[in-house]
Protein backbone atom coordinates (compact mmCIF):
# COMPACT_ATOMS: atom_id res chain seq x y z
CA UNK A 1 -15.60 38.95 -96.61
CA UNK A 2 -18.66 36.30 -95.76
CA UNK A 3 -19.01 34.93 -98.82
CA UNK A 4 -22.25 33.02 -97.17
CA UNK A 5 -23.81 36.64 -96.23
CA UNK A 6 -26.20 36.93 -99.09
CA UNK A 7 -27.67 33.23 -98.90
CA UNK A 8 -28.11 33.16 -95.32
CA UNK A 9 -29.73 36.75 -95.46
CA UNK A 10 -31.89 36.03 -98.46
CA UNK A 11 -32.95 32.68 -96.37
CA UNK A 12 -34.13 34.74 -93.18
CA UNK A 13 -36.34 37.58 -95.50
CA UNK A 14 -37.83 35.18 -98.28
CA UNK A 15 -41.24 33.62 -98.10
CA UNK A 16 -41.08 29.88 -97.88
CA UNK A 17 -43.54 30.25 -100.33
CA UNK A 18 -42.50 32.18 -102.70
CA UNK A 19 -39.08 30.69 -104.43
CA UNK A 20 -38.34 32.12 -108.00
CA UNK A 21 -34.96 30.03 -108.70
CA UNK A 22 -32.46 28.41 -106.62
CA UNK A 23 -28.49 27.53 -107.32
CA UNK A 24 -27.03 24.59 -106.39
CA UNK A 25 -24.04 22.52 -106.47
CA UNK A 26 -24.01 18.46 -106.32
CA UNK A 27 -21.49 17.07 -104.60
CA UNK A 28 -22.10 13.97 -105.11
CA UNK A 29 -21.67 14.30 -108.75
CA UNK A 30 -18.19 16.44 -108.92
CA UNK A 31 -19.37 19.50 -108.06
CA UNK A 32 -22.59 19.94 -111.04
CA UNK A 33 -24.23 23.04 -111.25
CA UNK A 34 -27.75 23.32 -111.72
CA UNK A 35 -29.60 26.56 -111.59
CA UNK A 36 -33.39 26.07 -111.73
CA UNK A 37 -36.49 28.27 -112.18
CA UNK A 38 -39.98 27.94 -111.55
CA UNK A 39 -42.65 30.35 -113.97
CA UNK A 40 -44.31 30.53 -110.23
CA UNK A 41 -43.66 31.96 -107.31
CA UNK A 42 -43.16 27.92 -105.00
CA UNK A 43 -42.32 26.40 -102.32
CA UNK A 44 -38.67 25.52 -101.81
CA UNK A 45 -39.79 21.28 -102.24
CA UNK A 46 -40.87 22.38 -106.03
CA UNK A 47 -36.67 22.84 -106.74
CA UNK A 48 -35.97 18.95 -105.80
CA UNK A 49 -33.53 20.09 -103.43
CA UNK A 50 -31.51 16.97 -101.73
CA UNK A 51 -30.88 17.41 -98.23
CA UNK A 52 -28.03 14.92 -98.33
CA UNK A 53 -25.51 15.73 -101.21
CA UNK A 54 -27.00 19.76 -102.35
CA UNK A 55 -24.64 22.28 -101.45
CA UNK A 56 -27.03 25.19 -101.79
CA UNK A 57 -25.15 28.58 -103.40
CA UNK A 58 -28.29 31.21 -104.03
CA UNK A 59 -32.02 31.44 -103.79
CA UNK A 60 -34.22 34.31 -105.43
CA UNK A 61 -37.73 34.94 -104.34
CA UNK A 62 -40.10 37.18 -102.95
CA UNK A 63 -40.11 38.97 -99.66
CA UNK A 64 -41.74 38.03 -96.30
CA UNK A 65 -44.31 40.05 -94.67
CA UNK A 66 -42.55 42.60 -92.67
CA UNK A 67 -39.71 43.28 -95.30
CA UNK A 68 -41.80 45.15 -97.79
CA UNK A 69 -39.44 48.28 -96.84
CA UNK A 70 -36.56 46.22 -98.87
CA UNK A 71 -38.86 45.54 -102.12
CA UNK A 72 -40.78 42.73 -103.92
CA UNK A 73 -37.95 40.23 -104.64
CA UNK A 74 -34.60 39.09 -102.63
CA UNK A 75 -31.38 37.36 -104.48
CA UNK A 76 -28.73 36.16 -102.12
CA UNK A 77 -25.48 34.31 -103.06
CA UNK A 78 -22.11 35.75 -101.75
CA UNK A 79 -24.21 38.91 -101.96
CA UNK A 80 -27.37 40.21 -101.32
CA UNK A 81 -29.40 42.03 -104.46
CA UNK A 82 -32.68 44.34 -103.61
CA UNK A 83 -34.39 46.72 -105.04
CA UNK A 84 -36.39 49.07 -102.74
CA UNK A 85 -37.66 52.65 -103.29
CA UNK A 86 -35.25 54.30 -100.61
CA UNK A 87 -34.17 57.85 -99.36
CA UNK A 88 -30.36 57.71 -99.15
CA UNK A 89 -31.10 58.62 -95.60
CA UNK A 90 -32.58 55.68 -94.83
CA UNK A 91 -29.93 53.44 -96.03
CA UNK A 92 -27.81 53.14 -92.85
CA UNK A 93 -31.25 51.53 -91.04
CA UNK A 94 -31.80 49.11 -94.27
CA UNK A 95 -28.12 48.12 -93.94
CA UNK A 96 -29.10 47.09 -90.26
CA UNK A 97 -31.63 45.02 -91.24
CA UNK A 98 -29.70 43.02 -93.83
CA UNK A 99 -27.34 42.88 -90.97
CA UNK A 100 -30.09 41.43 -88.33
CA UNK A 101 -31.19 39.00 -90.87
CA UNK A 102 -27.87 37.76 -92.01
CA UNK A 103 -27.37 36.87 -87.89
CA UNK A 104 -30.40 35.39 -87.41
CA UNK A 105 -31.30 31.64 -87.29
CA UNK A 106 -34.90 31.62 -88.59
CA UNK A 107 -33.40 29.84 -91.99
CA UNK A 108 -33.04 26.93 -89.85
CA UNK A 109 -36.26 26.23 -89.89
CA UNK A 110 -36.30 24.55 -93.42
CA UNK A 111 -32.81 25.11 -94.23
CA UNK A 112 -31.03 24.08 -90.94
CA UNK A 113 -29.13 21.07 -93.91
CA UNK A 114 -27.28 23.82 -95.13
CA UNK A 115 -24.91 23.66 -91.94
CA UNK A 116 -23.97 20.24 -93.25
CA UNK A 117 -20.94 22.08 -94.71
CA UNK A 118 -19.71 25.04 -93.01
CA UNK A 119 -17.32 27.34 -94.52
CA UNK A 120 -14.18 27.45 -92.34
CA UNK A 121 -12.68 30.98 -91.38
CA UNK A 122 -10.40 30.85 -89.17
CA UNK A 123 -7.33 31.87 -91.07
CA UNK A 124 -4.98 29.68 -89.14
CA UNK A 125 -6.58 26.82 -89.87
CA UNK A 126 -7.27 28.09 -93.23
CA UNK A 127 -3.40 28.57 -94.00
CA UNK A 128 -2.64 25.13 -92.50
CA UNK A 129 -5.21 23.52 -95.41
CA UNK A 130 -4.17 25.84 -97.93
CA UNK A 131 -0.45 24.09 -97.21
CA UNK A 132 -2.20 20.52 -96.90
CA UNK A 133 -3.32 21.20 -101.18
CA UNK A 134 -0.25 22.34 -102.32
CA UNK A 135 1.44 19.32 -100.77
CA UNK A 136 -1.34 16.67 -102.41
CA UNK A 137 -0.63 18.48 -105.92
CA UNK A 138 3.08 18.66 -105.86
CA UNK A 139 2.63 14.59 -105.01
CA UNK A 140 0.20 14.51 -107.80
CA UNK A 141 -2.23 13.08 -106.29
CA UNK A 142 -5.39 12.15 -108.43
CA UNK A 143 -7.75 10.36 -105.57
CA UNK A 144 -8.20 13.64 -103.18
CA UNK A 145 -8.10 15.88 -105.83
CA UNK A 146 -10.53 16.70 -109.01
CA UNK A 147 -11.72 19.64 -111.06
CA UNK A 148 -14.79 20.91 -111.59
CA UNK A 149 -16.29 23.81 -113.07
CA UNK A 150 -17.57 26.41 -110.74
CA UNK A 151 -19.74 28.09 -112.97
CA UNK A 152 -22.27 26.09 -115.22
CA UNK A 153 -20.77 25.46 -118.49
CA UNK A 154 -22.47 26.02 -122.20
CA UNK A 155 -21.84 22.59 -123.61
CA UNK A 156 -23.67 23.40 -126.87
CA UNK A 157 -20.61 26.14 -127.77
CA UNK A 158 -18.15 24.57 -125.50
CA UNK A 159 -14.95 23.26 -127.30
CA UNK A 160 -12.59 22.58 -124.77
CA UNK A 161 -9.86 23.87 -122.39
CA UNK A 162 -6.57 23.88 -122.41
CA UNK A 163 -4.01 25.61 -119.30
CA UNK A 164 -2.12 27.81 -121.88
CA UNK A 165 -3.94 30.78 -124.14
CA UNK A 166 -2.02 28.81 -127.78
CA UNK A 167 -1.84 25.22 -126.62
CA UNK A 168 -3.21 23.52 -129.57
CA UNK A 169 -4.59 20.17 -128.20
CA UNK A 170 -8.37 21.47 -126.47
CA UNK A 171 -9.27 18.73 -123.56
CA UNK A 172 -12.65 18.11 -123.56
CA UNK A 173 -13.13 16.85 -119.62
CA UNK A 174 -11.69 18.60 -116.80
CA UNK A 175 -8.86 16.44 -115.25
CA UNK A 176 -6.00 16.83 -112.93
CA UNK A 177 -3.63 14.40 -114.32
CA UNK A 178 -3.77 17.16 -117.42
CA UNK A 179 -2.60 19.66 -114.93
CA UNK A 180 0.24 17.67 -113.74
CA UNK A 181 1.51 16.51 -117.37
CA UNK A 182 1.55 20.43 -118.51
CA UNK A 183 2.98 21.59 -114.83
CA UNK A 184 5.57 18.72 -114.59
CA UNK A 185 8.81 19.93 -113.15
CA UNK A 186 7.50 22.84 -112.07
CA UNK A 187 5.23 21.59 -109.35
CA UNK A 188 7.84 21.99 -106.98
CA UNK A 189 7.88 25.49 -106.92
CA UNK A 190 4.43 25.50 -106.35
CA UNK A 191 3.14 27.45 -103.19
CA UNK A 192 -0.13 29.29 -102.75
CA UNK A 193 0.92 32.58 -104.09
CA UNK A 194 1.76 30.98 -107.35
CA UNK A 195 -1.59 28.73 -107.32
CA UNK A 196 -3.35 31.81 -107.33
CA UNK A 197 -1.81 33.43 -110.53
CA UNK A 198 -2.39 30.21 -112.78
CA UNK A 199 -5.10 29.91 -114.91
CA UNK A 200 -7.69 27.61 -117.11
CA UNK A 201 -8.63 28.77 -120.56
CA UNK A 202 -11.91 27.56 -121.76
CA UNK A 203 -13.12 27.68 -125.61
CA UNK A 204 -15.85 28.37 -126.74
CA UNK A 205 -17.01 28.10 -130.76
CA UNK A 206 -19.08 31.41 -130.29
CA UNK A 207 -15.82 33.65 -129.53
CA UNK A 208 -12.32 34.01 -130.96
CA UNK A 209 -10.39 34.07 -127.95
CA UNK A 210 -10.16 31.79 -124.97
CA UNK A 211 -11.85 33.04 -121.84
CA UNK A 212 -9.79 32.45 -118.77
CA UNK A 213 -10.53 31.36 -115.17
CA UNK A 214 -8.72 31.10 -111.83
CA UNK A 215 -7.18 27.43 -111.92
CA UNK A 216 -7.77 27.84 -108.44
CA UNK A 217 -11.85 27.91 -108.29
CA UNK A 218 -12.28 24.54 -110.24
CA UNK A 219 -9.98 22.37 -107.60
CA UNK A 220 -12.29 19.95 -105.92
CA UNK A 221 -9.69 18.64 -102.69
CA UNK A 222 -10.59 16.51 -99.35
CA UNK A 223 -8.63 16.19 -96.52
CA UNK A 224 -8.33 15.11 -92.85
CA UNK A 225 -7.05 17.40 -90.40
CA UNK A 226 -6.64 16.81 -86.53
CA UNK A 227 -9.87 14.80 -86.92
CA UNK A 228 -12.09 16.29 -89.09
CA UNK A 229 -12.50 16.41 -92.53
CA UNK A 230 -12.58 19.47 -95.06
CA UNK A 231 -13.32 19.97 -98.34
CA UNK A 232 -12.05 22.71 -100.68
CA UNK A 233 -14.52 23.35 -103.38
CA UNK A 234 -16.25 26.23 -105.85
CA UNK A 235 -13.12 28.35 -104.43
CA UNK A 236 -13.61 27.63 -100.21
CA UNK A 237 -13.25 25.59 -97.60
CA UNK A 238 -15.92 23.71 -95.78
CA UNK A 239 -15.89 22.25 -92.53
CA UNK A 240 -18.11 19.05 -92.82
CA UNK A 241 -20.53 18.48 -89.57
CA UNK A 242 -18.93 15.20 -88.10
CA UNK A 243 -23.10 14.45 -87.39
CA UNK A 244 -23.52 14.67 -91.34
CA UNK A 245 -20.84 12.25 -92.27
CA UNK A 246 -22.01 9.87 -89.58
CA UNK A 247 -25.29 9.68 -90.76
CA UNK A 248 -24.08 8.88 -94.50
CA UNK A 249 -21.83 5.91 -92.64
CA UNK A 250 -24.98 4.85 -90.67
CA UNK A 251 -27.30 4.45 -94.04
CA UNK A 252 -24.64 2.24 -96.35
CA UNK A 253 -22.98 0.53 -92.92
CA UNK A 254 -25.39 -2.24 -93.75
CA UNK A 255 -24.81 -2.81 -97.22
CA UNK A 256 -23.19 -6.63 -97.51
CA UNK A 257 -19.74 -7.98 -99.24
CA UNK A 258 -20.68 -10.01 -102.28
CA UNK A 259 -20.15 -13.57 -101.66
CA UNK A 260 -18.75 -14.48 -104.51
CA UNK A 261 -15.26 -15.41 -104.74
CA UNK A 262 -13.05 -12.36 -106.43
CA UNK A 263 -9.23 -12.90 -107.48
CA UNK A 264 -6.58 -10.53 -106.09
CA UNK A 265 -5.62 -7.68 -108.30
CA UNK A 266 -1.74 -8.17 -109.91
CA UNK A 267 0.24 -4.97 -109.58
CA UNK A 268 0.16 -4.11 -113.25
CA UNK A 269 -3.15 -5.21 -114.22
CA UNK A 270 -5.31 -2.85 -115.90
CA UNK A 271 -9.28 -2.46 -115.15
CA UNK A 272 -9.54 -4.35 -118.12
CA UNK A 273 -7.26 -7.47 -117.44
CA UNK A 274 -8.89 -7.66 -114.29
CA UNK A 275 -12.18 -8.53 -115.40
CA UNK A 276 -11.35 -10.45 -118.35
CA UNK A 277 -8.92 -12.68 -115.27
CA UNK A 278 -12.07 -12.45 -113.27
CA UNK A 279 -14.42 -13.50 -115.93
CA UNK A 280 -12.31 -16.61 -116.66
CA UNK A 281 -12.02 -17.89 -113.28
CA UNK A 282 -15.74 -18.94 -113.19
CA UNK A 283 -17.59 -21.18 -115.96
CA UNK A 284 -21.21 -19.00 -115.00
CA UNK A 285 -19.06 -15.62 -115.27
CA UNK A 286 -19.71 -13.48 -118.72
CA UNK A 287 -17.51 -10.71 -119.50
CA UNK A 288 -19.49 -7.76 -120.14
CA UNK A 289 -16.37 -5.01 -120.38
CA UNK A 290 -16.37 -3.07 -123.47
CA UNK A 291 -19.02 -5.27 -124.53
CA UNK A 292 -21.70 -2.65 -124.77
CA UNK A 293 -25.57 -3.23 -125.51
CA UNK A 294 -27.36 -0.65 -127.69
CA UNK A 295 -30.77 1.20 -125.64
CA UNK A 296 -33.41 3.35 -127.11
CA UNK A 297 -34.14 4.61 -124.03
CA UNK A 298 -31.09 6.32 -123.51
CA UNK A 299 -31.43 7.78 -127.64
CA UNK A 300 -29.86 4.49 -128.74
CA UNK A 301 -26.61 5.11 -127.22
CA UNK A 302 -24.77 1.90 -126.34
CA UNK A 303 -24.84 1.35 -122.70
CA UNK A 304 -22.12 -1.29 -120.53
CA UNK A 305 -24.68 -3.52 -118.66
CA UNK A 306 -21.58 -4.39 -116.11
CA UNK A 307 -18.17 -5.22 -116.25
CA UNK A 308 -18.36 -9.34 -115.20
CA UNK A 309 -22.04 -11.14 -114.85
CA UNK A 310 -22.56 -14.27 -112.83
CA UNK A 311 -25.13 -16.23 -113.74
CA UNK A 312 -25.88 -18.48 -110.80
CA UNK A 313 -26.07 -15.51 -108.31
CA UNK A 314 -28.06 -12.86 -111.22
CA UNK A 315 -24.81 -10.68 -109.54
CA UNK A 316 -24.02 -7.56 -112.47
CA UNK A 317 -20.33 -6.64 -111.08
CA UNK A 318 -19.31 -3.28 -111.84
CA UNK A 319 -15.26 -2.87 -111.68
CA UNK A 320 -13.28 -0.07 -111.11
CA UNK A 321 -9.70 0.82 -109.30
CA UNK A 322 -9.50 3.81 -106.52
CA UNK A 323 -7.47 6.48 -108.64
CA UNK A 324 -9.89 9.06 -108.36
CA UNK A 325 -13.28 10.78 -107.58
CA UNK A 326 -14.25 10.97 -111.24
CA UNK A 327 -13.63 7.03 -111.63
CA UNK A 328 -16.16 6.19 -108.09
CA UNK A 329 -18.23 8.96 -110.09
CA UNK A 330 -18.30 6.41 -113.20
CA UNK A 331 -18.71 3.24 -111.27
CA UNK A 332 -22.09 4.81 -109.55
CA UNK A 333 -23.37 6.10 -112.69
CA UNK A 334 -22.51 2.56 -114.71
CA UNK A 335 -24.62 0.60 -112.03
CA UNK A 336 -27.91 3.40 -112.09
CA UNK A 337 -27.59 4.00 -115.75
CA UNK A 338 -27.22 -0.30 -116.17
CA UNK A 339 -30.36 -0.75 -114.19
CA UNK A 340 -32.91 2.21 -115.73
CA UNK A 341 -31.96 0.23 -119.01
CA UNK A 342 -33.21 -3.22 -117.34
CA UNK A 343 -36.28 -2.19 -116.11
CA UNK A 344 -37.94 0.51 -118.63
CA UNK A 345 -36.35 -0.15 -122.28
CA UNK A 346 -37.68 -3.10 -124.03
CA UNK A 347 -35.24 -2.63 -126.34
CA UNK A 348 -32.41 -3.32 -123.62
CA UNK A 349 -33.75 -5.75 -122.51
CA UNK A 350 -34.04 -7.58 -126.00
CA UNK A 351 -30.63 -6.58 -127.26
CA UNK A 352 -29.08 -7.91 -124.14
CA UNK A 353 -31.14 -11.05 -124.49
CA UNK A 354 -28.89 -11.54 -127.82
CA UNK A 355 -25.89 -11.06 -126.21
CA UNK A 356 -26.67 -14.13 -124.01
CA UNK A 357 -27.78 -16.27 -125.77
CA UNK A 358 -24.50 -15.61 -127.78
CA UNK A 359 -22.18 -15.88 -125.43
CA UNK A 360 -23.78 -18.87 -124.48
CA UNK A 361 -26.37 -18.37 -121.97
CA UNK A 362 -29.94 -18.77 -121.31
CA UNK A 363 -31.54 -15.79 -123.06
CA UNK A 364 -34.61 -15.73 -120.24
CA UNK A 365 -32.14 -14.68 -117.48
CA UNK A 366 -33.93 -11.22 -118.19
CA UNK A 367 -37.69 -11.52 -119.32
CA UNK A 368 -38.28 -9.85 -122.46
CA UNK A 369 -41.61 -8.88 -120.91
CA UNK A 370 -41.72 -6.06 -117.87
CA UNK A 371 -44.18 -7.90 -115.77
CA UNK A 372 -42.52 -11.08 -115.81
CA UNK A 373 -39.08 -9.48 -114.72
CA UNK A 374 -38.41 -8.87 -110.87
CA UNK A 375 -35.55 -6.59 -109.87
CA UNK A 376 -35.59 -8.37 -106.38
CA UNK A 377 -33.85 -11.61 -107.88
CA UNK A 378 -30.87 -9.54 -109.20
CA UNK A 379 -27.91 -7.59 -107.17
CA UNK A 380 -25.64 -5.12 -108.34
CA UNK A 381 -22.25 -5.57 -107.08
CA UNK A 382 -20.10 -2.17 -107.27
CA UNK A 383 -16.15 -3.50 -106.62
CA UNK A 384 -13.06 -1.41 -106.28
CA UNK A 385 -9.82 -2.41 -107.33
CA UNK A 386 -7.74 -0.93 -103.90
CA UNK A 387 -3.98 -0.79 -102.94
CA UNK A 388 -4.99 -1.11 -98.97
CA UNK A 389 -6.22 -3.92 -97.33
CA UNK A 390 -9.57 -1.94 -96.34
CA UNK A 391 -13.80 -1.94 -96.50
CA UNK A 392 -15.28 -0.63 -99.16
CA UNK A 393 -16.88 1.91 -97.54
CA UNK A 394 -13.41 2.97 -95.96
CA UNK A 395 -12.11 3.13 -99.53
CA UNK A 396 -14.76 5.96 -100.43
CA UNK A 397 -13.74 9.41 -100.03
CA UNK A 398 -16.41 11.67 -98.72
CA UNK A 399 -17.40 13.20 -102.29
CA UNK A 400 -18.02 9.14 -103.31
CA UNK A 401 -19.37 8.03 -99.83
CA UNK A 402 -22.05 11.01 -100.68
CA UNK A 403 -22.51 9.86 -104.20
CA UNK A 404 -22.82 6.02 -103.19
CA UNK A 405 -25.46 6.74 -100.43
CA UNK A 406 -27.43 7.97 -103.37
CA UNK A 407 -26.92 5.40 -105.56
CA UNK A 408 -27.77 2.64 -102.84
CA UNK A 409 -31.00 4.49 -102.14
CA UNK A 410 -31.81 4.53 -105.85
CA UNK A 411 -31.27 0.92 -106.21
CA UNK A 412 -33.05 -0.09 -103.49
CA UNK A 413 -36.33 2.09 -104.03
CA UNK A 414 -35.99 -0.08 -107.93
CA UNK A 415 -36.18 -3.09 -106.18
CA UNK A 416 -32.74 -4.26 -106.53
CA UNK A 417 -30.27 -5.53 -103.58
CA UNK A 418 -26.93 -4.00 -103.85
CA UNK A 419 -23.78 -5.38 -102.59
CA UNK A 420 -19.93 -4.39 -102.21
CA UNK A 421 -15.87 -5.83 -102.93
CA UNK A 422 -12.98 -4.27 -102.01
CA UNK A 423 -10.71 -5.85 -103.84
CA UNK A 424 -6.82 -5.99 -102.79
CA UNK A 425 -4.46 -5.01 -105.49
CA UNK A 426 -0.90 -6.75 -105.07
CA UNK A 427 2.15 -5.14 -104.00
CA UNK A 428 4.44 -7.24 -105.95
């Protein structure tokens, strides 16, 4: 089956100017869905489509001059959905023409990004990755491997999932350390065959009985083979263009190592007893962990300005150890969410204000007023808590490496300088 047969034909027939919707995935930000619409026929820009971390999964719009004999509109995802006034005669030459489209290259044009990620077919090579999974989840291993939805979820009825149809105690997010607690023991019998036949059970409040899902389709896995890496996700493999992950190294290759001087990580130290350590170890270093500052911009929910703030530099220090794709996930969102706050809620700005002045600093390290306060004095430090030796950047897997590219960009266009700290966690 090409499961890529209906995108790629739908690509080659559609007007670039006539988009109706488009599905997407964001891999940058484990795996979201987003499906959006326009009330207008548009142009594919209209959709915010990013180039860089947008797996694209189906486009619906209208019809290209010269395919009127296939109808108005044109959805393609795994398959292709038309509706033209046909003769069943004529359906073997309409059949060749989905066929001509799906081999042409014409969607390269505007689309050629989508070859960032290929979807790998070769079944040898296929089996051998298939083999490389069910060895990282009988290790239970929580940094390559992270679950995701692969269909968009409805949070307002959503009540949880569980991996049995009675277990009593719904989990609310997806996580693969779940998995391994219910599987236990019987990870070792684990093999493909038996991967396939397990199953996630979602609630919802809006009907009685659990609705399950292949296990299978949610597994978000990475991994290096002979050279290159793949990527399991939304239920296939990709083969990422070694061009596409060069060009993410080339844009953050710059990014500098905070100067500031950061203690090694004891073996048994939470995130936690790291920063409070860290915070102690300085007389200009506030600990911000857990000590959260209430925004109206963000509905007056109570936001974690950073984990450890130095004073002298103006560095916010966002902590986190390397156990997983959801934590890098956090650590990116902390700093962006953390500097939104700064710059466009006065109320932020004023509550944090308090919480300096209490802790015992000078409350004008951030303005009260907008005009007076200049992003360019302040860096945002994102550090990871590692057991290698390593760079940050060599620390990211390619899900975060995508999702940190973003986040650097973000910062930067605010006006903020952004720096880095790997920091070694002891062996002993």
């Amino acid at each position: 089956m090409e499961r890529d047969f209906g995108l790629r034909t739908a690509l080659n027939l559609v007007d670039s100017e006539k988009f109706i919707s488009v599905d997407k995935a964001n891999l940058s930000d484990m795996g979201l869905l987003t499906k959006m619409q326009s009330s207008r026929k548009s142009k594919p820009e209209a959709f915010n489509l990013d180039v860089v971390s947008d797996l694209l999964k189906g486009v619906t719009g209208g019809l290209a001059k010269g395919s009127n004999d296939l109808g108005t509109m044109i959805t393609g995802n795994e398959g292709v959905y038309l509706s033209p006034k046909v003769n069943f005669k004529d359906i073997p030459e309409k059949l060749r023409k989905l066929l001509k489209a799906y081999k042409s290259n014409k969607y390269k044009t505007n689309f050629d990004w989508i070859d960032n990620l290929k979807e790998e077919k070769n079944p040898s090579t296929v089996e051998e990755l298939r083999a490389l999974l069910i060895a990282a989840l009988k290790k239970q291993d929580t940094t390559n491997i992270h679950l995701a939805s692969p269909n968009i979820i409805d949070w307002e009825s959503y009540e949880g999932y569980a991996y049995s149809e009675v277990a009593d105690d719904l989990k609310m997010d997806l996580d693969i350390s779940d998995f391994y607690a219910y599987k236990n023991d019987k990870l070792e019998d684990l093999d493909w065959n038996t991967l396939k036949r397990l199953s996630i059970y979602l609630k919802y409040a809006n009907n009685e009985f659990r609705i399950s899902a292949p296990l299978w389709r949610f597994i978000n896995f990475e991994v290096n083979r002979k050279g290159s890496t793949y990527v399991f996700t939304l239920g296939k493999w990709y083969h990422i263009n070694k061009n596409y992950i060069e060009s993410i190294r080339e844009y953050v290759k710059n990014v500098e190592e905070s100067n500031l001087v950061f203690l090694k990580c004891p073996k048994n130290f939470s995130e936690g007893d790291y920063n409070e350590s860290l915070a102690k170890s300085k007389k200009d270093y506030l600990l911000f962990d857990k000590n959260l500052v209430k925004s109206d911009y963000f509905n007056r929910s109570h936001i974690e300005v950073c984990d450890v703030l130095s004073i002298l530099n103006k560095e916010f220090i966002h902590v986190k150890p390397r156990s997983s794709s959801s934590t890098l996930s956090h650590l990116f969102a902390q700093g962006r969410v953390s500097s939104i706050a700064i710059l466009r809620d006065n109320s932020f700005r004023k509550n944090l204000r308090a919480k300096l002045k209490a802790l015992g600093a000078e409350m004008d390290f951030i303005p009260l007023d907008r005009k007076k306060l200049k992003p360019s004095d302040y860096t945002i430090t994102f550090a990871l808590i590692d057991k290698r030796d390593r760079s940050f950047i060599d620390a990211l897997p390619f899900f975060s490496l995508i999702n940190f590219r973003l986040t650097l960009e973000n910062l930067q266009e605010q006006g903020f300088k952004v720096k880095i700290k790997n920091i070694l966690r002891e062996s002993s």
